[in-house]
PDB file of N, CA and C in Angstrom:
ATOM      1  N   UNK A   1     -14.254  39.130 118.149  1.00  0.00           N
ATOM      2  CA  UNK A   1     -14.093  37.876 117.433  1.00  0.00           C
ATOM      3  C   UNK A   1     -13.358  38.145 116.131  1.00  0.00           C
ATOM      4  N   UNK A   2     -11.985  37.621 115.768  1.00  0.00           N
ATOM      5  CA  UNK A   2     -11.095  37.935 114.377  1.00  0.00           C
ATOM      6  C   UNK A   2     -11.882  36.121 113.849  1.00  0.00           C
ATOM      7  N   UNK A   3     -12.192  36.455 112.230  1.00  0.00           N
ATOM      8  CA  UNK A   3     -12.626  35.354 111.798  1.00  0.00           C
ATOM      9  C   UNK A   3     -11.914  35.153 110.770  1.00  0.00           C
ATOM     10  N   UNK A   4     -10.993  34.758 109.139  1.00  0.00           N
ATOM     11  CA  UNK A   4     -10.228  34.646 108.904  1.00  0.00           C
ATOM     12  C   UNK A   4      -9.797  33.425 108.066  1.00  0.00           C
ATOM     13  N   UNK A   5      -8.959  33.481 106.886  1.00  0.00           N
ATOM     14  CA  UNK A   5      -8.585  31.927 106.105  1.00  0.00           C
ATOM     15  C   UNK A   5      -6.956  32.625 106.335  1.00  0.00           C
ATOM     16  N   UNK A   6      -6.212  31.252 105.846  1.00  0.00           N
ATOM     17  CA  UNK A   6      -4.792  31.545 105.914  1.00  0.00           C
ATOM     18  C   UNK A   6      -4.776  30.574 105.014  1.00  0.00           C
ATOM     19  N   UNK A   7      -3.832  30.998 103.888  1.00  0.00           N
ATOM     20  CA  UNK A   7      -3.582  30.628 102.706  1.00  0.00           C
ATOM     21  C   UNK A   7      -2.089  30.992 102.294  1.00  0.00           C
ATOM     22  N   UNK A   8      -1.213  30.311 100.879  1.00  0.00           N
ATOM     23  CA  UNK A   8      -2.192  29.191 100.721  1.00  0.00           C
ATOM     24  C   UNK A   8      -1.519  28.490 101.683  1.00  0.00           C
ATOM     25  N   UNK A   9      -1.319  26.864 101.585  1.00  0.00           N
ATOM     26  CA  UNK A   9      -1.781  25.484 102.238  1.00  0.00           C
ATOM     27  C   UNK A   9      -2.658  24.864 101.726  1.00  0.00           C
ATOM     28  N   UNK A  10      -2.579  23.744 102.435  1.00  0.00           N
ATOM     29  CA  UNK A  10      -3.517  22.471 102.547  1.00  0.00           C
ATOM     30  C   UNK A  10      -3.669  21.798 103.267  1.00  0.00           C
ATOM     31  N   UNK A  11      -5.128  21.873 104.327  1.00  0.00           N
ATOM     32  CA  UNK A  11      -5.274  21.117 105.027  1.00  0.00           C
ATOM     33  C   UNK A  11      -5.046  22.443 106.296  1.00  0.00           C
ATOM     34  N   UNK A  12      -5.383  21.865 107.410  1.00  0.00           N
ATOM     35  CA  UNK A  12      -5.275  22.645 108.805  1.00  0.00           C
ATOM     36  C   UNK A  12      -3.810  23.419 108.773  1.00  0.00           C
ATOM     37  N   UNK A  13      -3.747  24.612 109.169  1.00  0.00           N
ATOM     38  CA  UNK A  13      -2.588  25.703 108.974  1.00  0.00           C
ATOM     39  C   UNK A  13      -2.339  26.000 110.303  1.00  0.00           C
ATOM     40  N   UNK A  14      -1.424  26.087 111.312  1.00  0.00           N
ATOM     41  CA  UNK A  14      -1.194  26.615 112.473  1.00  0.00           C
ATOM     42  C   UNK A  14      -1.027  28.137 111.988  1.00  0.00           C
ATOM     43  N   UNK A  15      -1.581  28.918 112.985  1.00  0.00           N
ATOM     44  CA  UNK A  15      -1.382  30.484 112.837  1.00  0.00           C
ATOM     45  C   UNK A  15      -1.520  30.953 114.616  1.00  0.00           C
ATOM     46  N   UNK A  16      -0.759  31.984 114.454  1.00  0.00           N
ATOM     47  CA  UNK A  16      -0.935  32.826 115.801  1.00  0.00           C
ATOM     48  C   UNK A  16      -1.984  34.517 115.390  1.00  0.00           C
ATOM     49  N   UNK A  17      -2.249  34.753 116.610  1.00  0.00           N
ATOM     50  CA  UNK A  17      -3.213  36.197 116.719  1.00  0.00           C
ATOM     51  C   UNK A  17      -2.199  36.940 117.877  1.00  0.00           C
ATOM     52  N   UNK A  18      -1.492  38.208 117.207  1.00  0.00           N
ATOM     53  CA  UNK A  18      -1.035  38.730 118.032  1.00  0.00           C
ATOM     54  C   UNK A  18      -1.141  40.342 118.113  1.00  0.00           C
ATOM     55  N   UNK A  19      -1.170  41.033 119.372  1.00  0.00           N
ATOM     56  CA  UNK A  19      -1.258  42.434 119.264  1.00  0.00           C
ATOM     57  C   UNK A  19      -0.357  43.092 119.708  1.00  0.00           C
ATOM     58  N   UNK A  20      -0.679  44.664 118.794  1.00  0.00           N
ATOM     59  CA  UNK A  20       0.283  45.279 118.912  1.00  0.00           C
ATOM     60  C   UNK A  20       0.471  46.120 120.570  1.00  0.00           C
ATOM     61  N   UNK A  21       1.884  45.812 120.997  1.00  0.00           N
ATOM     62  CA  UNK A  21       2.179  46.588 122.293  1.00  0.00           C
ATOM     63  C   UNK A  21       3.626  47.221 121.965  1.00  0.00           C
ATOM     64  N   UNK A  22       3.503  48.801 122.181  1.00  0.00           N
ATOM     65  CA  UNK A  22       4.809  49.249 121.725  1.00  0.00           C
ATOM     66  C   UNK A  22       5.115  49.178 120.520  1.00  0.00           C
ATOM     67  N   UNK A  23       6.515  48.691 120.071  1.00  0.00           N
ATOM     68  CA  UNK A  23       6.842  48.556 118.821  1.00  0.00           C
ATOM     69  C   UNK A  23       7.256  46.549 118.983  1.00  0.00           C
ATOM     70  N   UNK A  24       6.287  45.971 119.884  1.00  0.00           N
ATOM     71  CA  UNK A  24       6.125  44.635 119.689  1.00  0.00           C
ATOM     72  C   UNK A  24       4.955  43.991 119.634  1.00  0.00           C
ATOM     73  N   UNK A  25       4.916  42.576 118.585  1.00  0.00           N
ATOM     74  CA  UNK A  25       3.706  42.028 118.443  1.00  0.00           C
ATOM     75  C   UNK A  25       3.700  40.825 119.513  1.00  0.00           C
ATOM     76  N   UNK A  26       2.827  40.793 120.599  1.00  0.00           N
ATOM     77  CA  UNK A  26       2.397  40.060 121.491  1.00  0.00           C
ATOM     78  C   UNK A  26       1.420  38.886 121.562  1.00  0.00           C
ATOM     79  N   UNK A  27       1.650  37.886 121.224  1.00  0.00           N
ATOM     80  CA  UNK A  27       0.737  36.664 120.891  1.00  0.00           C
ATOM     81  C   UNK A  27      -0.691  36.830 121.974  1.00  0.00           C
ATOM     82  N   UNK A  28      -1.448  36.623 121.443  1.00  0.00           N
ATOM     83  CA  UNK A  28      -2.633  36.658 122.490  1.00  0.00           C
ATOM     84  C   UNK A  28      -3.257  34.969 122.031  1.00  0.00           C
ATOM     85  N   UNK A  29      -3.756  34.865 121.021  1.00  0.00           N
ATOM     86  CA  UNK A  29      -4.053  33.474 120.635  1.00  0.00           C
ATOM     87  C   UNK A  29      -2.925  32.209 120.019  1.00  0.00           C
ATOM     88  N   UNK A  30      -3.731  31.418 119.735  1.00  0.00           N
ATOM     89  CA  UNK A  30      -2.980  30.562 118.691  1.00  0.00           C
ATOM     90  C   UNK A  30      -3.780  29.307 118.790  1.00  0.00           C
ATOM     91  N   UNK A  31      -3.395  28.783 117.704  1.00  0.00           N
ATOM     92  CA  UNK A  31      -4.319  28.048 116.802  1.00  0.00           C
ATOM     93  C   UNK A  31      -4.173  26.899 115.516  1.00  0.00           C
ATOM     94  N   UNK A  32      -4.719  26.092 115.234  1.00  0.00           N
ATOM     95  CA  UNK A  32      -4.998  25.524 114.036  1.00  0.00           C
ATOM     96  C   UNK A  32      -6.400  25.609 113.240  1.00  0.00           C
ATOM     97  N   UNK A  33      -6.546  26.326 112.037  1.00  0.00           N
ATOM     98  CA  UNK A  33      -7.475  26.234 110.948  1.00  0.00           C
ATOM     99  C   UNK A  33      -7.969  25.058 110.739  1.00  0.00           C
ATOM    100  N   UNK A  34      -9.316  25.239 110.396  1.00  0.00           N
ATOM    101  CA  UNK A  34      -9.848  24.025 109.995  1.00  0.00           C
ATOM    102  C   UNK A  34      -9.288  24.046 108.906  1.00  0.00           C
ATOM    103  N   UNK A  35     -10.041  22.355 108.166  1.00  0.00           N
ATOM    104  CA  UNK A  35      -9.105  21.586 106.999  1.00  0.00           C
ATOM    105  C   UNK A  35      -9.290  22.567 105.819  1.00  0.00           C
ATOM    106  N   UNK A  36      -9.897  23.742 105.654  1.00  0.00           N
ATOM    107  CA  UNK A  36     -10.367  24.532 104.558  1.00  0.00           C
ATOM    108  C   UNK A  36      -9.601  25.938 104.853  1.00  0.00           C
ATOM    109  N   UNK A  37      -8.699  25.822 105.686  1.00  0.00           N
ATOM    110  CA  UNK A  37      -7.964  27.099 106.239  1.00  0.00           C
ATOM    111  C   UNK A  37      -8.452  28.394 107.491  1.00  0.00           C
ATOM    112  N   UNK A  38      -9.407  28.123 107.514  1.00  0.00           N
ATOM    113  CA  UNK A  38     -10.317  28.993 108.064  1.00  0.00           C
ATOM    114  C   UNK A  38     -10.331  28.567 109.635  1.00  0.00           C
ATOM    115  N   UNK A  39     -10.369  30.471 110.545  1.00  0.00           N
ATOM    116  CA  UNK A  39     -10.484  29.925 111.749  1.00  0.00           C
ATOM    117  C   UNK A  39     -11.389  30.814 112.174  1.00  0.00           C
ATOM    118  N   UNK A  40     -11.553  31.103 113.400  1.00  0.00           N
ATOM    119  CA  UNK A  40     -12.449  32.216 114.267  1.00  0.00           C
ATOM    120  C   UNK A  40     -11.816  32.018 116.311  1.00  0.00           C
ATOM    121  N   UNK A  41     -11.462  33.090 116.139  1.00  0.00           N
ATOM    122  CA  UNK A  41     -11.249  33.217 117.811  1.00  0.00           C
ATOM    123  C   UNK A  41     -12.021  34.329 117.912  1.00  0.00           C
ATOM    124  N   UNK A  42     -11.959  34.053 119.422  1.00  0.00           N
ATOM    125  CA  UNK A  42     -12.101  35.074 120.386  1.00  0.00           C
ATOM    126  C   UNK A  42     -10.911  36.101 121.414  1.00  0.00           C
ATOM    127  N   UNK A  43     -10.822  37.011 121.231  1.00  0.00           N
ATOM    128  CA  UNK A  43     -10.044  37.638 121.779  1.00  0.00           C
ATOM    129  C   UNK A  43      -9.908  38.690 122.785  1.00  0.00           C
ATOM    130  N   UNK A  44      -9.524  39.354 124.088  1.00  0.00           N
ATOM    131  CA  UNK A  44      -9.839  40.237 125.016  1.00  0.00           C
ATOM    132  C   UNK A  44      -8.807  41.509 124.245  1.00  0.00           C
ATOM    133  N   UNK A  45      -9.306  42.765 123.679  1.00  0.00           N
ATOM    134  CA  UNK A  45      -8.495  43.949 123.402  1.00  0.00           C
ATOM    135  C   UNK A  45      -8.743  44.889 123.515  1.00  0.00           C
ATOM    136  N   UNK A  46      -8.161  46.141 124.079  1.00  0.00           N
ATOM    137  CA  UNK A  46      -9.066  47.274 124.255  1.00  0.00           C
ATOM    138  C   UNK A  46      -9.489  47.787 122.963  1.00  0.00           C
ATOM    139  N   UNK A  47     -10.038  48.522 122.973  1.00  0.00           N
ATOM    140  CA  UNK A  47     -10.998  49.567 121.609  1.00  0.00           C
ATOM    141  C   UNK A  47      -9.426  50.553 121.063  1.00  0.00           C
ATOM    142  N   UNK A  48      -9.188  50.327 119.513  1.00  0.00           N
ATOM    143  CA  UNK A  48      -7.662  51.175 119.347  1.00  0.00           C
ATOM    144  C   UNK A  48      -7.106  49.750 119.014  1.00  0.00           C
ATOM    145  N   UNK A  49      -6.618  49.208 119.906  1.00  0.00           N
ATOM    146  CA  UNK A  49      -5.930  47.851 119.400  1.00  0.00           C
ATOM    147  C   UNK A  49      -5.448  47.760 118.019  1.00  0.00           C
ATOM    148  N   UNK A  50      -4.669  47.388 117.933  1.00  0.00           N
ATOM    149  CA  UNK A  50      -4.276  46.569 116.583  1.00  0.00           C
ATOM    150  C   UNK A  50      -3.769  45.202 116.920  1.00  0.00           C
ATOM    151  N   UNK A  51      -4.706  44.450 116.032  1.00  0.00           N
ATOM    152  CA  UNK A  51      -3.988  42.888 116.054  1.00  0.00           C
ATOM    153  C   UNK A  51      -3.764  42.568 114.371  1.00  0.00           C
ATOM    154  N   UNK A  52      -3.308  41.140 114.579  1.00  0.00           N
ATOM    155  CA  UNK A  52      -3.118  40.893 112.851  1.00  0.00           C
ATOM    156  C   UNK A  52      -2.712  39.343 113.073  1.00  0.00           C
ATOM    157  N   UNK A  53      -2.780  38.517 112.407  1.00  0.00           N
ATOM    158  CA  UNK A  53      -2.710  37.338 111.992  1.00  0.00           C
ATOM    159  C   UNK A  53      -1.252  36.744 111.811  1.00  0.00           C
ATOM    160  N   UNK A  54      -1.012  35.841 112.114  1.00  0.00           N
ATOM    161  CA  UNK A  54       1.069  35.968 111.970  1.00  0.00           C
ATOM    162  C   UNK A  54       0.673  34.477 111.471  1.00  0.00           C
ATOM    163  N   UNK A  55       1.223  33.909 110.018  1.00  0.00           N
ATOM    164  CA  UNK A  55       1.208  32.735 109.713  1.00  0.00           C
ATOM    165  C   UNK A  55       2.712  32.424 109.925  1.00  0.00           C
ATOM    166  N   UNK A  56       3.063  31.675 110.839  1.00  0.00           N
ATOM    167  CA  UNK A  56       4.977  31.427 110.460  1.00  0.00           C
ATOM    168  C   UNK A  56       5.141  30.360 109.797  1.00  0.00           C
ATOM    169  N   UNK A  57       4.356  29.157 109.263  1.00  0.00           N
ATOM    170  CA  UNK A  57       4.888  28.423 107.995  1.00  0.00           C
ATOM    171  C   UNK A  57       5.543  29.523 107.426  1.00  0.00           C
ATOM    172  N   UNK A  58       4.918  30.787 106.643  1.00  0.00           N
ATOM    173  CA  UNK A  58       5.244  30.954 105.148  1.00  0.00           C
ATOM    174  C   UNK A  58       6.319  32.682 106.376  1.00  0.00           C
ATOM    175  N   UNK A  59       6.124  32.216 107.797  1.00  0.00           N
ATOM    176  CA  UNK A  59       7.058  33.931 108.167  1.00  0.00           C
ATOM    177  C   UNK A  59       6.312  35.367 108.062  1.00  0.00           C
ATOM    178  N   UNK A  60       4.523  35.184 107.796  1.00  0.00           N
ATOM    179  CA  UNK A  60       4.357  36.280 106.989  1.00  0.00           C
ATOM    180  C   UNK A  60       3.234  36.797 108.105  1.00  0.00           C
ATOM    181  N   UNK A  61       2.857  37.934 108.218  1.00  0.00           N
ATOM    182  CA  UNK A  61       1.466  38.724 108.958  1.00  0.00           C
ATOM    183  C   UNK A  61       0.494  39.329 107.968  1.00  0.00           C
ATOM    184  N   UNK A  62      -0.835  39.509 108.504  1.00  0.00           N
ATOM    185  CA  UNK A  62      -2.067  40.088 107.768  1.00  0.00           C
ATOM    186  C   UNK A  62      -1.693  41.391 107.954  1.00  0.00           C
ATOM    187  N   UNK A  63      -2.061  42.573 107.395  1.00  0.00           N
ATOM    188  CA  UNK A  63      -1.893  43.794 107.550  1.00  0.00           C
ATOM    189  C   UNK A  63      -2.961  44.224 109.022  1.00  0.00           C
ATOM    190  N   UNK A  64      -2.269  45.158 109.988  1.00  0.00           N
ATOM    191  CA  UNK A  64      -2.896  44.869 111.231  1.00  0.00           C
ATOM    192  C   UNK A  64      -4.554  45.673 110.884  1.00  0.00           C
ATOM    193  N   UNK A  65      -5.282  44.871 111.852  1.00  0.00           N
ATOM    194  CA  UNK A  65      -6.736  45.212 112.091  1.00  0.00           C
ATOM    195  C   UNK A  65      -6.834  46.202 113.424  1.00  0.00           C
ATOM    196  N   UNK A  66      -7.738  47.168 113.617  1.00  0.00           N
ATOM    197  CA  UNK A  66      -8.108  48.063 114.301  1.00  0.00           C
ATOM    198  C   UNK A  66      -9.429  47.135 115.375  1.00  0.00           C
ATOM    199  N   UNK A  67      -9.248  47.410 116.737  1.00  0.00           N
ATOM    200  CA  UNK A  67     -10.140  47.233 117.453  1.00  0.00           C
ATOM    201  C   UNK A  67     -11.142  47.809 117.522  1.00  0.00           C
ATOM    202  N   UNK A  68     -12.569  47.906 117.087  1.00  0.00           N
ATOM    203  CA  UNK A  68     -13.593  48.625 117.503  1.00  0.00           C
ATOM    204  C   UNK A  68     -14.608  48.349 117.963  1.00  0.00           C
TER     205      UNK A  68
END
């Protein structure tokens, strides 16, 4: 479960959840934040994984997270 705000904004933020394969980031989720920015998925990844947060309003990613 990645849980998570995306900032700034106002109001519900579209964001994607994508992992790393190779030297590409692979969308696995996607989404809209509630009205306070904040979301929570669920996600299938092996253990190792790296995922990270991709906001494309602002073009930008979270620094990637480790699966454990």
């Amino acid at each position: 479960t990645v849980w998570g705000q995306v900032r700034p904004g106002n109001g519900p933020q579209r964001f994607l959840l994508q992992r790393k394969e190779g030297n590409a980031w692979v969308v696995v989720a996607a989404g809209v934040t509630d009205k306070l920015g904040y979301l929570r998925r669920t996600v299938s990844a092996p253990l190792g994984s790296k995922i990270r947060l991709w906001y494309s309003a602002k073009r930008v990613g979270s620094p990637p997270l480790s699966v454990r």
